[in-house]
Protein backbone atom coordinates (compact mmCIF):
# COMPACT_ATOMS: atom_id res chain seq x y z
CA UNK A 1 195.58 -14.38 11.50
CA UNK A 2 193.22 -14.11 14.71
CA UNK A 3 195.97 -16.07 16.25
CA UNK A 4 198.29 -14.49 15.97
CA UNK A 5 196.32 -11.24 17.29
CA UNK A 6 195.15 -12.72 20.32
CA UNK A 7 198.75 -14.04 21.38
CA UNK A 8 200.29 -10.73 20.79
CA UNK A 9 197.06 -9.34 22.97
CA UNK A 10 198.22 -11.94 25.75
CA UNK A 11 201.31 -11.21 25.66
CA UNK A 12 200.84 -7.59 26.32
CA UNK A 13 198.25 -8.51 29.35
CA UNK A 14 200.71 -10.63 30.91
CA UNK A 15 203.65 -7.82 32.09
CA UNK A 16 200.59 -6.33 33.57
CA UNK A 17 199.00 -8.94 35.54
CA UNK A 18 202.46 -9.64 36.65
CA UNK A 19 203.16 -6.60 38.07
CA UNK A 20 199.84 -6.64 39.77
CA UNK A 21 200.36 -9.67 41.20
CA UNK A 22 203.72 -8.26 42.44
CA UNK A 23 201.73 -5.63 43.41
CA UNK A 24 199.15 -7.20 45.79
CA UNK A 25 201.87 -9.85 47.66
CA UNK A 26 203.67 -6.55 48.51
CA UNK A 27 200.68 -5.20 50.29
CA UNK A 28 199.37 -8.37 51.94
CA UNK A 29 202.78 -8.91 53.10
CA UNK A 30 203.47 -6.21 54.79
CA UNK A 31 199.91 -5.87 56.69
CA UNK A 32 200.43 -9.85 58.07
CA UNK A 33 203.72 -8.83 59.01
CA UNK A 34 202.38 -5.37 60.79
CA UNK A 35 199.85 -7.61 62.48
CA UNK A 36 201.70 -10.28 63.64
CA UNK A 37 204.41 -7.60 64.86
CA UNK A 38 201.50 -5.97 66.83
CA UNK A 39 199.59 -9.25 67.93
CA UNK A 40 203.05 -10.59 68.53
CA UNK A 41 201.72 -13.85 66.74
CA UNK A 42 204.71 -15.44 65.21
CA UNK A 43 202.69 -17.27 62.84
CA UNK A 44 201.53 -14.27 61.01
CA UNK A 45 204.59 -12.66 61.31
CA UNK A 46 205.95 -15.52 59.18
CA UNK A 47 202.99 -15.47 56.63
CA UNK A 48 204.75 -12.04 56.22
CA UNK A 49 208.01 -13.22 55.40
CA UNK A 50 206.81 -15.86 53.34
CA UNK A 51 204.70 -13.34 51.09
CA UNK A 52 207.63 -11.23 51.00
CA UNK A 53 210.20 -13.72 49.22
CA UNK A 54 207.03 -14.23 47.09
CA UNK A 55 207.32 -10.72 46.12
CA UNK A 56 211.03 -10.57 45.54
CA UNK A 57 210.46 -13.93 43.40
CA UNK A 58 207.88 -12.18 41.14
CA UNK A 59 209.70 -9.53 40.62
CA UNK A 60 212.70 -11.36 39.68
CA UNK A 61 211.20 -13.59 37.41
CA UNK A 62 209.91 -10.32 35.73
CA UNK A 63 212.40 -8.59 34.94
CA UNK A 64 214.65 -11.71 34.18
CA UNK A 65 211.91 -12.58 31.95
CA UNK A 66 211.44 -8.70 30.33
CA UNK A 67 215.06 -8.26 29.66
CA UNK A 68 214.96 -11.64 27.75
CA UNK A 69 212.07 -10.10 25.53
């Protein structure tokens, strides 16, 4: 029975750390891409970009994942 407790425990952590995750590529991606856009340091700039289709990818996968529950 503690099994089953602490998998139904996970699974309520997970939409959570999820969204965090979500959360914190949002914000580093948009200061790299401010800085690079102000250093005018393409490289950064496309850190930016990069953590940004991260973003969109988490978020997908969460709510593709959320309506399946």
């Amino acid at each position: 029975m503690d099994k089953i407790k602490t998998n139904i425990n996970a699974i309520n952590t997970y939409p959570k750390l999820i969204l965090s995750i979500a959360f914190l590529e949002f914000i580093l991606s948009m200061v790299f891409y401010v800085i690079g856009h102000f250093s005018n340091n393409l490289y950064v700039r496309g850190v930016g970009v990069g953590l940004i289709i991260a973003w969109a990818t988490t978020i997908l996968a969460y709510l593709i994942v959320r309506n399946r529950a």
